[in-house]
PDB file of N, CA and C in Angstrom:
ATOM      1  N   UNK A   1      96.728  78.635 114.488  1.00  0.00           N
ATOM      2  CA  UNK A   1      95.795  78.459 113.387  1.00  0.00           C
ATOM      3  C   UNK A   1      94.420  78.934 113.835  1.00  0.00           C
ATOM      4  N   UNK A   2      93.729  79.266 112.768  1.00  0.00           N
ATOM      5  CA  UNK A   2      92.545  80.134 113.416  1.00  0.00           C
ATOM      6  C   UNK A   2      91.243  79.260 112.999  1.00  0.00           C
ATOM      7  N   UNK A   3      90.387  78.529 113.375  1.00  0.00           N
ATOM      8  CA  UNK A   3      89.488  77.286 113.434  1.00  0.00           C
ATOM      9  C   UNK A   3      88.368  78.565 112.366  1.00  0.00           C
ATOM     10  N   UNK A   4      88.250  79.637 112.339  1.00  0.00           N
ATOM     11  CA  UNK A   4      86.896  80.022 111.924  1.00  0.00           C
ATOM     12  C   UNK A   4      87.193  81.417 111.214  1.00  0.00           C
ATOM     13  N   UNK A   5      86.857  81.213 109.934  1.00  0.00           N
ATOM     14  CA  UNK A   5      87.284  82.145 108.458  1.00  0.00           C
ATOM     15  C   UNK A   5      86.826  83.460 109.404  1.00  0.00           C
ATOM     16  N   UNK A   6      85.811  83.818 109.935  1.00  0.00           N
ATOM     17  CA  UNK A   6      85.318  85.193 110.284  1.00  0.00           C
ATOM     18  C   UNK A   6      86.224  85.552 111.461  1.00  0.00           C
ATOM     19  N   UNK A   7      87.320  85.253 111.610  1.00  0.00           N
ATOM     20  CA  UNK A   7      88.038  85.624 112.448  1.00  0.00           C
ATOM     21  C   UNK A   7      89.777  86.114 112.060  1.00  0.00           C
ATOM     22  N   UNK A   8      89.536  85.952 110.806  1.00  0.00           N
ATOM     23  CA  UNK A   8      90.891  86.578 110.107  1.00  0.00           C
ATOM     24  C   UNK A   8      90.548  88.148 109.974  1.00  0.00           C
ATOM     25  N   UNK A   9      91.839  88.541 109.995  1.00  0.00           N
ATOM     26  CA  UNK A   9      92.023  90.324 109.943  1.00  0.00           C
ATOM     27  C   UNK A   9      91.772  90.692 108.534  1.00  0.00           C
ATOM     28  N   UNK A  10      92.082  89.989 107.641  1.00  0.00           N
ATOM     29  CA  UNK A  10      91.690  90.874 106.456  1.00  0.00           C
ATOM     30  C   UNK A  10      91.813  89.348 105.345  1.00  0.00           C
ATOM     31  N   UNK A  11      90.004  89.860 104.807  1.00  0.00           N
ATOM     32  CA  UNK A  11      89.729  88.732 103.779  1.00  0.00           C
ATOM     33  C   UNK A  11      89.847  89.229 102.654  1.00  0.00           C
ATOM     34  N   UNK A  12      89.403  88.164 101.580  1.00  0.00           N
ATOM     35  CA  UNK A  12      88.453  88.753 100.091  1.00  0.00           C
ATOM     36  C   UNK A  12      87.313  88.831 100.287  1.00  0.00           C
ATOM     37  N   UNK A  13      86.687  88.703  98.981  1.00  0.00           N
ATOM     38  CA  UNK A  13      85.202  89.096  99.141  1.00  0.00           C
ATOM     39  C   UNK A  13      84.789  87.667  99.006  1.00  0.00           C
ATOM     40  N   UNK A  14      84.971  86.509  99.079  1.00  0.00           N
ATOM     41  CA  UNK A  14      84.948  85.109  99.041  1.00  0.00           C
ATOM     42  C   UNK A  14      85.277  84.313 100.654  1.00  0.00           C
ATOM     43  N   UNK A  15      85.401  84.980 101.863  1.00  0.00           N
ATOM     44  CA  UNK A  15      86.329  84.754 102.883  1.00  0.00           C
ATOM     45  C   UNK A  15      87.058  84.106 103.041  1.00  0.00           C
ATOM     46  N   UNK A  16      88.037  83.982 102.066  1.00  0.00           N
ATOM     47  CA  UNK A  16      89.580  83.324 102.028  1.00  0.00           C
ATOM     48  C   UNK A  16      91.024  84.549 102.694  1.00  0.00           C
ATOM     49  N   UNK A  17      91.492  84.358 103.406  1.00  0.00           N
ATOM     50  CA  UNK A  17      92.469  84.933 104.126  1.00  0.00           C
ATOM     51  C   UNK A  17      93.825  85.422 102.746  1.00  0.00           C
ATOM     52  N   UNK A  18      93.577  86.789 103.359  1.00  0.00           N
ATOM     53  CA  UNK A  18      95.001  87.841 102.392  1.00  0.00           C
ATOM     54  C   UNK A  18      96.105  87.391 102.682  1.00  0.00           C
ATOM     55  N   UNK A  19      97.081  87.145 101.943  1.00  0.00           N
ATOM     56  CA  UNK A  19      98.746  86.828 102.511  1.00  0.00           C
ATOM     57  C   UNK A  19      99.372  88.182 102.556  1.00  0.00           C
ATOM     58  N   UNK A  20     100.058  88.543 102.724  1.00  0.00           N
ATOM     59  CA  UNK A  20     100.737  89.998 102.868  1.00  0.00           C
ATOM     60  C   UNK A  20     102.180  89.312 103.022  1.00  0.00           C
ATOM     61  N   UNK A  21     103.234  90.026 101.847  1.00  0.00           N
ATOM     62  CA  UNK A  21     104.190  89.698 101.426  1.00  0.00           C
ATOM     63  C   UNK A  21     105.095  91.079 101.596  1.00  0.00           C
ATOM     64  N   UNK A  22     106.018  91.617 102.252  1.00  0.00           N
ATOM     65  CA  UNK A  22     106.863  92.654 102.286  1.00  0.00           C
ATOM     66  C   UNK A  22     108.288  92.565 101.883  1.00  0.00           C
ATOM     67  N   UNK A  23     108.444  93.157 100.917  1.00  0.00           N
ATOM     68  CA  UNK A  23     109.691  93.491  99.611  1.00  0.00           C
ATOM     69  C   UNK A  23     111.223  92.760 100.655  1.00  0.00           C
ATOM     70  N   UNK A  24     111.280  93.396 101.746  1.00  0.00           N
ATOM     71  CA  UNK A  24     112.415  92.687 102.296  1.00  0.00           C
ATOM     72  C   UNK A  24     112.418  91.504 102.768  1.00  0.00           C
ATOM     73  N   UNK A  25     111.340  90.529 102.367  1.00  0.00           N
ATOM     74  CA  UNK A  25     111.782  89.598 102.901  1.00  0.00           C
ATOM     75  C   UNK A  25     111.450  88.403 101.868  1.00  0.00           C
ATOM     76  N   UNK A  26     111.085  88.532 100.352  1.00  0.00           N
ATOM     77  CA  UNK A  26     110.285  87.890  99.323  1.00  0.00           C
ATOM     78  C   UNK A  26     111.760  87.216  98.938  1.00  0.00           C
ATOM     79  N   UNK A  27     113.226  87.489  98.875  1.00  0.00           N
ATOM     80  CA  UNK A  27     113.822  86.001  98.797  1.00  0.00           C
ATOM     81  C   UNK A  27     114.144  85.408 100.185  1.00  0.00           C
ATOM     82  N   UNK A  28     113.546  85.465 101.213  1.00  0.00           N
ATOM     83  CA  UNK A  28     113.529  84.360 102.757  1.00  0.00           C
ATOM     84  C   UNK A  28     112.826  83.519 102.445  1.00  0.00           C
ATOM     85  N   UNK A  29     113.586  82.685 102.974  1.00  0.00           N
ATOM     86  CA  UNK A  29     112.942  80.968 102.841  1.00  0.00           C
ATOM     87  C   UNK A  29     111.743  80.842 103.602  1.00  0.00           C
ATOM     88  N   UNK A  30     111.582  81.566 104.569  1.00  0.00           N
ATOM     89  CA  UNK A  30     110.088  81.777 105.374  1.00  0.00           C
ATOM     90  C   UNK A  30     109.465  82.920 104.665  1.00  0.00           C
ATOM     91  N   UNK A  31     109.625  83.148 103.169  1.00  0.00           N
ATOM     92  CA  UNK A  31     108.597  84.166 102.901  1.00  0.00           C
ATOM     93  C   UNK A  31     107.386  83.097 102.027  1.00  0.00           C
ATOM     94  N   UNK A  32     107.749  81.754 102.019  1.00  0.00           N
ATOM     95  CA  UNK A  32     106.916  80.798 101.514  1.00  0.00           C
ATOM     96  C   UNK A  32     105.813  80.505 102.595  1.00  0.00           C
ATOM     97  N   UNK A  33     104.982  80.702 102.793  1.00  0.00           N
ATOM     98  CA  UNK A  33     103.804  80.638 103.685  1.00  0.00           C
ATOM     99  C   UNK A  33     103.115  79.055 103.329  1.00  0.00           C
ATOM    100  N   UNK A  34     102.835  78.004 104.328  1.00  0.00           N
ATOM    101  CA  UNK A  34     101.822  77.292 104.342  1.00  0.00           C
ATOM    102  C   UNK A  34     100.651  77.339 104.889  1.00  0.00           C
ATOM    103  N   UNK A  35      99.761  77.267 103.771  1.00  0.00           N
ATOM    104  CA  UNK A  35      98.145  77.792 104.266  1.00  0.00           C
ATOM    105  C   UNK A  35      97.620  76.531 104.142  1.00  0.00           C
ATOM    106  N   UNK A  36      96.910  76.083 105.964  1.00  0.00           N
ATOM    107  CA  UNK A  36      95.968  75.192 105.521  1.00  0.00           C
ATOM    108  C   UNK A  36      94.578  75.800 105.850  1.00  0.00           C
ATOM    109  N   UNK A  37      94.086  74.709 104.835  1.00  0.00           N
ATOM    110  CA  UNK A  37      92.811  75.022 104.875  1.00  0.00           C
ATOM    111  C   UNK A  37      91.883  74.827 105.621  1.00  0.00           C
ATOM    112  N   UNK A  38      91.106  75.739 106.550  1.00  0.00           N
ATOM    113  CA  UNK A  38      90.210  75.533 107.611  1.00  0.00           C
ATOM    114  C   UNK A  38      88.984  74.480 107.599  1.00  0.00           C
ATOM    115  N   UNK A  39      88.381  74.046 106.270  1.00  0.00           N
ATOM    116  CA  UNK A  39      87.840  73.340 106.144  1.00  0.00           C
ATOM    117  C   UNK A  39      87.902  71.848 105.579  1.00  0.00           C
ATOM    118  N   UNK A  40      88.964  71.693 104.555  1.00  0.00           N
ATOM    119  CA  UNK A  40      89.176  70.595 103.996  1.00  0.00           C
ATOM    120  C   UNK A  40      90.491  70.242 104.997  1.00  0.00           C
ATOM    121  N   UNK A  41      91.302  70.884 104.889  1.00  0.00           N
ATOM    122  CA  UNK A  41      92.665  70.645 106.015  1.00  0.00           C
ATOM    123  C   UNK A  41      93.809  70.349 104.748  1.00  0.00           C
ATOM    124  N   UNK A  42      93.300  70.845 103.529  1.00  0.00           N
ATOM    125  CA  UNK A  42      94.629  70.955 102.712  1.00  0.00           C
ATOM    126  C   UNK A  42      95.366  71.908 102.807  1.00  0.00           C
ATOM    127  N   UNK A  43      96.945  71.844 102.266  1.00  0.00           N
ATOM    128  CA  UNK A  43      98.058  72.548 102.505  1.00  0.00           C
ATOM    129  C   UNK A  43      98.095  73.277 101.110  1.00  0.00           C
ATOM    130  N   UNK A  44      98.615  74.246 101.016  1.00  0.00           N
ATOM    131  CA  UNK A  44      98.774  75.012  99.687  1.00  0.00           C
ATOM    132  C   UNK A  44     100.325  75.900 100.220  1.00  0.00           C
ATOM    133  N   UNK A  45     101.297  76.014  99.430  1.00  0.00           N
ATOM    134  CA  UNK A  45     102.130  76.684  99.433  1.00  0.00           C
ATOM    135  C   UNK A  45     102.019  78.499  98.792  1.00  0.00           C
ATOM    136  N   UNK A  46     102.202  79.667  99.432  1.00  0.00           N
ATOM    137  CA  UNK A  46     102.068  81.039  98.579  1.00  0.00           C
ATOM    138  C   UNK A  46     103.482  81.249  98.826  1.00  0.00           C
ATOM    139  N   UNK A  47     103.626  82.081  97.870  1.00  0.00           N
ATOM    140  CA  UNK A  47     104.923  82.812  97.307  1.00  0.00           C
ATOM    141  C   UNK A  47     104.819  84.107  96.903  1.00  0.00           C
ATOM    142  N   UNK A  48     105.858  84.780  97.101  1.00  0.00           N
ATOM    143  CA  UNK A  48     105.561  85.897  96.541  1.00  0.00           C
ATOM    144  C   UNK A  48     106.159  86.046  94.938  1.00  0.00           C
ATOM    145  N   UNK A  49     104.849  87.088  94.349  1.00  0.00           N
ATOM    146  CA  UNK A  49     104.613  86.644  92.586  1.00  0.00           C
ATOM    147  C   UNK A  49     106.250  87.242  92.341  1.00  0.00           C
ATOM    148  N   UNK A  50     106.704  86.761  91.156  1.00  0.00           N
ATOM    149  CA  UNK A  50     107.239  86.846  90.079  1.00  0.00           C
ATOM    150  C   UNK A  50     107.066  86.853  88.864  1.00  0.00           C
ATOM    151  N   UNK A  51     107.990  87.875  88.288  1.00  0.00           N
ATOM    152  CA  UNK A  51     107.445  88.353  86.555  1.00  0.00           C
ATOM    153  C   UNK A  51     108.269  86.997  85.905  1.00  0.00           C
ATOM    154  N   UNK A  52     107.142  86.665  84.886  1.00  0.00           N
ATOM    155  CA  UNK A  52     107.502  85.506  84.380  1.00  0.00           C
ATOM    156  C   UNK A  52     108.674  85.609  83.132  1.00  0.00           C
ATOM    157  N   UNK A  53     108.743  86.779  82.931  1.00  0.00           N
ATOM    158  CA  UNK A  53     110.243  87.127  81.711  1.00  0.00           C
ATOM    159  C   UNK A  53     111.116  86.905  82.583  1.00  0.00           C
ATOM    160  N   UNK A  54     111.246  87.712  83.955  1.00  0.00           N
ATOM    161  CA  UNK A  54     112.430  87.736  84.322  1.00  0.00           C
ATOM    162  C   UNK A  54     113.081  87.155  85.498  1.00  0.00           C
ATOM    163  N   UNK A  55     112.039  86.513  85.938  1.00  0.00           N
ATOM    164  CA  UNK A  55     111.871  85.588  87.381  1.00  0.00           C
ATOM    165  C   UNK A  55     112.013  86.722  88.122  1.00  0.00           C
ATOM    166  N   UNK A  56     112.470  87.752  88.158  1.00  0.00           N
ATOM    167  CA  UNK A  56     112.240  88.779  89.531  1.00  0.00           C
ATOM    168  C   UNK A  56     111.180  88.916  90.111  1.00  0.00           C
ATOM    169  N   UNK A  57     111.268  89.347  91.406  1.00  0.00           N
ATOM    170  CA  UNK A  57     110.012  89.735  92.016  1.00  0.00           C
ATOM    171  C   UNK A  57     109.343  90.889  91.434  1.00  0.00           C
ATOM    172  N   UNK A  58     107.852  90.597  91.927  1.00  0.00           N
ATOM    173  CA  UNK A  58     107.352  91.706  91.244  1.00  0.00           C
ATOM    174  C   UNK A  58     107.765  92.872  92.544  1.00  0.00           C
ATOM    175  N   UNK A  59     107.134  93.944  92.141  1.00  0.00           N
ATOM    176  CA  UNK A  59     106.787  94.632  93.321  1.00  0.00           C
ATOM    177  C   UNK A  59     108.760  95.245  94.329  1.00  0.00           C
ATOM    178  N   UNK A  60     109.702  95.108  93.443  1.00  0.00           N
ATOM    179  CA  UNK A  60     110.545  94.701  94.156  1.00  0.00           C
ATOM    180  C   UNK A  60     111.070  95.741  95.208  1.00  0.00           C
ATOM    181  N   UNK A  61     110.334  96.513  95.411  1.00  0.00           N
ATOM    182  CA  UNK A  61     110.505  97.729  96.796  1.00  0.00           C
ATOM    183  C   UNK A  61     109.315  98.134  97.537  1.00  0.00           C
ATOM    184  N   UNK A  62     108.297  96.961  97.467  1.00  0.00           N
ATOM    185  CA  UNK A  62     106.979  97.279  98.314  1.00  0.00           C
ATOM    186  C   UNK A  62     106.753  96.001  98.695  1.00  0.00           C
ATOM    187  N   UNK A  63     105.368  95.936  98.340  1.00  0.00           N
ATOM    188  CA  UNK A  63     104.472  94.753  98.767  1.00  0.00           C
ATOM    189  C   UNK A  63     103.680  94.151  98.145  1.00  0.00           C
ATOM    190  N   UNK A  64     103.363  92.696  98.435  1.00  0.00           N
ATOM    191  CA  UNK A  64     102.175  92.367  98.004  1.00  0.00           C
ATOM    192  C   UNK A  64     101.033  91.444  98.429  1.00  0.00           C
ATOM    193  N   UNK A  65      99.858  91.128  97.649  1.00  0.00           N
ATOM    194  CA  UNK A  65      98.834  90.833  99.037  1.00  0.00           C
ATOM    195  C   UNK A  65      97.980  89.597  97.665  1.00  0.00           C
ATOM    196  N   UNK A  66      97.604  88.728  98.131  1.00  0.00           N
ATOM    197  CA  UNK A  66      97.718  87.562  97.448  1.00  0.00           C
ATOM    198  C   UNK A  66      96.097  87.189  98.531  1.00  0.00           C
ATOM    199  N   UNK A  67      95.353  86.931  97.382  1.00  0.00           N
ATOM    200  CA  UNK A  67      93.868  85.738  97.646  1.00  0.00           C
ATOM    201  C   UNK A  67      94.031  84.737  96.739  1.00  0.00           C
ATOM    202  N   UNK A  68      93.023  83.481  97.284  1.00  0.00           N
ATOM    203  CA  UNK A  68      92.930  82.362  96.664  1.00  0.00           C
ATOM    204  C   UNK A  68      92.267  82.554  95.749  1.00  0.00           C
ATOM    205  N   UNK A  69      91.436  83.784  95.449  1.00  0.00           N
ATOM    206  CA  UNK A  69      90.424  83.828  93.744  1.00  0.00           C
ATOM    207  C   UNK A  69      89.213  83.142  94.673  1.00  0.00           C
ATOM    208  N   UNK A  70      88.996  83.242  93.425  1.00  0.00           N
ATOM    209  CA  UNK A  70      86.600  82.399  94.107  1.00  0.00           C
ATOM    210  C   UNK A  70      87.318  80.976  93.976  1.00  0.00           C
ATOM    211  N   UNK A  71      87.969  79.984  93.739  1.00  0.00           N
ATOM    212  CA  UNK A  71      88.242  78.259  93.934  1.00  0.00           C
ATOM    213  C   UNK A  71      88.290  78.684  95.581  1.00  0.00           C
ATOM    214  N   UNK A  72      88.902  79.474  96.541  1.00  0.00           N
ATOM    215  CA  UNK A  72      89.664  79.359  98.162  1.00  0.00           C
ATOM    216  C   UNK A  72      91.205  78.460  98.043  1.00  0.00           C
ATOM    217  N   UNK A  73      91.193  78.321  97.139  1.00  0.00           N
ATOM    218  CA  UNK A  73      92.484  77.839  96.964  1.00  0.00           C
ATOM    219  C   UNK A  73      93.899  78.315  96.279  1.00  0.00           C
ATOM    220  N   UNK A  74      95.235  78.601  97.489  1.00  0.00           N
ATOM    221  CA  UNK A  74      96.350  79.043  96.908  1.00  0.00           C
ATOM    222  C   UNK A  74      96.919  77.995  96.136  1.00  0.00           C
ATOM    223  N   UNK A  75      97.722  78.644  95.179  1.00  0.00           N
ATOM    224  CA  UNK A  75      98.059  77.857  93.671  1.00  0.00           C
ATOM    225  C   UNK A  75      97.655  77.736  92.890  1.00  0.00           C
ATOM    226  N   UNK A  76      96.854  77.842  92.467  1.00  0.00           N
ATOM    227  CA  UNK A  76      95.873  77.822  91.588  1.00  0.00           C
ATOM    228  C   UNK A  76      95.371  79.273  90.216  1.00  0.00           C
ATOM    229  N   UNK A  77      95.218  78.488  89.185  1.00  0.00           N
ATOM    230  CA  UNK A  77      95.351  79.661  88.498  1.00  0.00           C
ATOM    231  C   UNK A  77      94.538  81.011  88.613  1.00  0.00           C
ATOM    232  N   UNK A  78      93.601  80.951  89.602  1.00  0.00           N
ATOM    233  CA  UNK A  78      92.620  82.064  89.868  1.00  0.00           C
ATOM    234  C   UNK A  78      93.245  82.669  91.147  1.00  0.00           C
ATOM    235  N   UNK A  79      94.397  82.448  91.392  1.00  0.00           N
ATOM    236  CA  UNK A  79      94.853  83.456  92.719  1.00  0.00           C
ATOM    237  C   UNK A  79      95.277  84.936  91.794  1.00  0.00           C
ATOM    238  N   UNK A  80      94.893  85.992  92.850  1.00  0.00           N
ATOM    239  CA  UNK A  80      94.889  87.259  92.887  1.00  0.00           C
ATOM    240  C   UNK A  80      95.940  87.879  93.271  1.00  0.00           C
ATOM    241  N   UNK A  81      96.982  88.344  92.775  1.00  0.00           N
ATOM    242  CA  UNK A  81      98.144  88.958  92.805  1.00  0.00           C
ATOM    243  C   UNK A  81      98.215  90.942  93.043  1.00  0.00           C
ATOM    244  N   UNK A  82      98.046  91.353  94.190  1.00  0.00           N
ATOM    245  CA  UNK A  82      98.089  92.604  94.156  1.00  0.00           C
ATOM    246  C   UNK A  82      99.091  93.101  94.048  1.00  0.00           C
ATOM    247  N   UNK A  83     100.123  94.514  93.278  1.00  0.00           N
ATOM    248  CA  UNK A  83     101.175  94.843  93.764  1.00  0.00           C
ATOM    249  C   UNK A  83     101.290  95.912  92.828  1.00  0.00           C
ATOM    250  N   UNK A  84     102.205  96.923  93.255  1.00  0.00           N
ATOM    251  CA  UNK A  84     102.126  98.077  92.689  1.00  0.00           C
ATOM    252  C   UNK A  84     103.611  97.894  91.728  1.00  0.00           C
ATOM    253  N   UNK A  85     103.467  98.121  90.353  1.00  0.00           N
ATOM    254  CA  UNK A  85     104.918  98.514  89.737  1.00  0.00           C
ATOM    255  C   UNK A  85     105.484  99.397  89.476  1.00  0.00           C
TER     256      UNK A  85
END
């Protein structure tokens, strides 16, 4: 765990830490990431997105890269879903 936000490899513009999600591995049970939080010490679960018609993954032969939005918090309805279709 990394004690200090300016020390992650790749932020937002908010310094909340990118998840990076790769197509082969978005149904692994370890593709569920627990993020705690460096400052409060809460837990948030990320996932990789799914289209809500069809429950599939999005993205389903690449990648994708996931921020907490301006709250810093994963789950939440202001997380940022990158991915190419």
């Amino acid at each position: 765990m990394l004690g200090n936000r300016s020390l992650f490899e790749l932020g937002d513009s908010w310094g909340n830490p990118i998840v990076y999600f790769d197509s082969l591995h978005y149904a692994d049970r370890q593709s569920t990431i627990v993020m705690l939080d460096i400052e409060y010490g809460n837990e948030a679960e990320v996932s990789p997105h799914r289209n809500e018609k069809t429950d599939s993954f999005s993205s389903p032969n690449s990648f994708q890269l996931v921020s907490a939005g301006s709250d810093g918090e994963f789950g939440t309805d202001d997380d940022i879903y990158s991915f190419s279709n």
